[in-house]
C-alpha atoms as a PDB file:
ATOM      1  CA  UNK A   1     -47.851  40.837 -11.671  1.00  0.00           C
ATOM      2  CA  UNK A   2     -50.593  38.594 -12.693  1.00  0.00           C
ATOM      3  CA  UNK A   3     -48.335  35.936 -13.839  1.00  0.00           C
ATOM      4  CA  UNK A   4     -48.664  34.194 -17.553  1.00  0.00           C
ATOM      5  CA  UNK A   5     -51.409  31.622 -16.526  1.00  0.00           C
ATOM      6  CA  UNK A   6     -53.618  34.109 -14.715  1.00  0.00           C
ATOM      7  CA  UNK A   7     -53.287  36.426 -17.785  1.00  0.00           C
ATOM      8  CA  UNK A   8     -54.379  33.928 -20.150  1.00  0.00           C
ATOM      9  CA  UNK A   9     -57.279  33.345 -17.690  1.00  0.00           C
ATOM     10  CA  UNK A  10     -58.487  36.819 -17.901  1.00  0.00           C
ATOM     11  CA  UNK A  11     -58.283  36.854 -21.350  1.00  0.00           C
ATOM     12  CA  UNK A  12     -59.704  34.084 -21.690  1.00  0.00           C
ATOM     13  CA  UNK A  13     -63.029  35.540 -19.457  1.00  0.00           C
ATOM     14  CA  UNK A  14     -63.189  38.899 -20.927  1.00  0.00           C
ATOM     15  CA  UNK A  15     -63.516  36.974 -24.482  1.00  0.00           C
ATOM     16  CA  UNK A  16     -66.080  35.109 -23.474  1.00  0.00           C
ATOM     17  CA  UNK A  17     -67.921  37.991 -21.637  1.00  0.00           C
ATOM     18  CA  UNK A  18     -67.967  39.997 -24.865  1.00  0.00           C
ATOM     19  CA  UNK A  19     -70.155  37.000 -26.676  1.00  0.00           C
ATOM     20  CA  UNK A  20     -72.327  36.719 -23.553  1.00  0.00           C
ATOM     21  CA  UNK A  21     -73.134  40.577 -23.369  1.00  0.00           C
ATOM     22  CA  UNK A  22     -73.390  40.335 -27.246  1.00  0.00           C
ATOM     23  CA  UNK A  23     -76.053  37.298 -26.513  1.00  0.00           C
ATOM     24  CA  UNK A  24     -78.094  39.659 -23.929  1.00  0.00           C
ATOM     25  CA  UNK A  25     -78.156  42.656 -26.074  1.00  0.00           C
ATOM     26  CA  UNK A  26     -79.602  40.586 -29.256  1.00  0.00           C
ATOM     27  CA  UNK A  27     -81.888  38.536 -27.212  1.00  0.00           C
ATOM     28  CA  UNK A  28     -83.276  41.611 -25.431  1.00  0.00           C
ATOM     29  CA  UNK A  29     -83.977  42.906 -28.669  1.00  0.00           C
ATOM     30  CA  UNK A  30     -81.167  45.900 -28.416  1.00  0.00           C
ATOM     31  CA  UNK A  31     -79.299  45.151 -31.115  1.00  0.00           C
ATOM     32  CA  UNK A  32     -80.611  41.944 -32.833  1.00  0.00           C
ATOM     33  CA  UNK A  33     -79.191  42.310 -36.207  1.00  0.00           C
ATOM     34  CA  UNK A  34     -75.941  42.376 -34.691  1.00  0.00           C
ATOM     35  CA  UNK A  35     -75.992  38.497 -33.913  1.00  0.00           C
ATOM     36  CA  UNK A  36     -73.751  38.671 -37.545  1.00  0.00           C
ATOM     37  CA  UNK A  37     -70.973  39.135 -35.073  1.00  0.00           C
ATOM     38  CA  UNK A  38     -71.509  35.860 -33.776  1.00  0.00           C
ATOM     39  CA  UNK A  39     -69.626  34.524 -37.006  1.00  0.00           C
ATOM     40  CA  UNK A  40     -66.599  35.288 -35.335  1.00  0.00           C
ATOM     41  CA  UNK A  41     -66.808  33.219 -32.019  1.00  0.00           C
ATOM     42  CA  UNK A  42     -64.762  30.072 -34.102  1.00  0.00           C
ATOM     43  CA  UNK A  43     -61.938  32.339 -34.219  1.00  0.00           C
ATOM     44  CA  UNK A  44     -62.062  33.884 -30.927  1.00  0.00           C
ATOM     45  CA  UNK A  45     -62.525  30.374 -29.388  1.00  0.00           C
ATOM     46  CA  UNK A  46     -59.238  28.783 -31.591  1.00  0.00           C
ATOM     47  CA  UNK A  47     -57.423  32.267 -29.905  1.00  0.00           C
ATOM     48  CA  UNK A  48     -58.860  31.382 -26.491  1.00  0.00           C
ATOM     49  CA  UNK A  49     -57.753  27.642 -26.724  1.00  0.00           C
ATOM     50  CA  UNK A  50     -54.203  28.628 -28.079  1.00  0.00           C
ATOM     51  CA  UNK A  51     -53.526  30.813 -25.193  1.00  0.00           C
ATOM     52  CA  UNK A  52     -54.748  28.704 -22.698  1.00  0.00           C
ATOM     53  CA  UNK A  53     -52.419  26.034 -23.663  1.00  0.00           C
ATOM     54  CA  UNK A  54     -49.550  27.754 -25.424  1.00  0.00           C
ATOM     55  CA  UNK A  55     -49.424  30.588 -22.946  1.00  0.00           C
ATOM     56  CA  UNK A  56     -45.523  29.796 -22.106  1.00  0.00           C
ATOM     57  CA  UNK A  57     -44.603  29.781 -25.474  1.00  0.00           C
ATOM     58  CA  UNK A  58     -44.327  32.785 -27.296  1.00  0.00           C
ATOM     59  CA  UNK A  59     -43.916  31.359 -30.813  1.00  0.00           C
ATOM     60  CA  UNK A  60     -47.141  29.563 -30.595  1.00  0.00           C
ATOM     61  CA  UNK A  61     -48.435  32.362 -29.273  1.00  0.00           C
ATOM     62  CA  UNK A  62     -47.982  34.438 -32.157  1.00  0.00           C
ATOM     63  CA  UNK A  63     -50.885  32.624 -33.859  1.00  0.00           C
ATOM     64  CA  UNK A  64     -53.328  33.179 -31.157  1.00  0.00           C
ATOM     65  CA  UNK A  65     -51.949  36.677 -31.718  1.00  0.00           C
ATOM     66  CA  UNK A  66     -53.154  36.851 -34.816  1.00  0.00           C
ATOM     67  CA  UNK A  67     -56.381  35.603 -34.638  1.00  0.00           C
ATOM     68  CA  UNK A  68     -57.251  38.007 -31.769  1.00  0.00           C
ATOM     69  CA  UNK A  69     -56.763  40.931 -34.010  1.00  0.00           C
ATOM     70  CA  UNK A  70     -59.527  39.204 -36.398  1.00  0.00           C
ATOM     71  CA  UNK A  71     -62.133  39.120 -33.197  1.00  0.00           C
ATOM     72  CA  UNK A  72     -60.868  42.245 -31.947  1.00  0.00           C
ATOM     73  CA  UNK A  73     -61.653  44.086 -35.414  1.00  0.00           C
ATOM     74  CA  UNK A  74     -64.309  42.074 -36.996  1.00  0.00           C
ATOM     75  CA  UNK A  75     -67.080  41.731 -33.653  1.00  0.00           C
ATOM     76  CA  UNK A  76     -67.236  45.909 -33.919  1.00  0.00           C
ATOM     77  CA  UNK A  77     -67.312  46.532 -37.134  1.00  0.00           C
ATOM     78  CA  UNK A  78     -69.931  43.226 -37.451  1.00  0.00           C
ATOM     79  CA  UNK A  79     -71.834  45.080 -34.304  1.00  0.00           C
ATOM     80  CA  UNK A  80     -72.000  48.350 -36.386  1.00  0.00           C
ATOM     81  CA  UNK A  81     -72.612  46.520 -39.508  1.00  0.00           C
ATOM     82  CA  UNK A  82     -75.839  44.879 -37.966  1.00  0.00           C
ATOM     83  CA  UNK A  83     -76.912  48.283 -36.103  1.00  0.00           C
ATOM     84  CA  UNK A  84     -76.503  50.418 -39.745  1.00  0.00           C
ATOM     85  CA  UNK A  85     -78.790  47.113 -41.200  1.00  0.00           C
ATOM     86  CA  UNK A  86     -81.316  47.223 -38.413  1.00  0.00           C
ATOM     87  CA  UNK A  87     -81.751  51.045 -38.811  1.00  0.00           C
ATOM     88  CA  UNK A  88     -82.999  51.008 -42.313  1.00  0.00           C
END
């Protein structure tokens, strides 16, 4: 198993990747309206630092929890928002 710290590491990374791919694709012009989804990263970052500290403690965890469903519905439907926007 990857162990808790690890885990928290990779989520941690994959996060992060998501706004850096999101970065390339509006700055190559691909999907520039889409940079609305960029009005997530304080919550993502709040989720990243909570499980990066609180990543042995599951009740603390639940927050971090939480806000990841936020980033993890609003950055797509933000993406899609800006791509239905930039099409008109």
């Amino acid at each position: 198993m990857l162990g808790l710290k690890r885990a928290s590491r990779i989520y941690s990374l994959v996060i992060v990747l998501t706004y850096v791919l999101l970065l390339v694709l509006v700055i190559a012009g691909i999907l520039p309206v889409s940079a609305l989804a960029f009005v997530t990263m304080p919550t993502a970052i709040r989720a990243i630092t909570l499980v990066l500290r609180d990543y042995e403690n599951d009740q603390k965890l639940m927050k971090a929890l939480g806000l990841n469903v936020i980033v993890v519905l609003a950055v797509p439907f933000l993406v899609s928002l800006g791509t239905v926007i930039g099409s008109l």
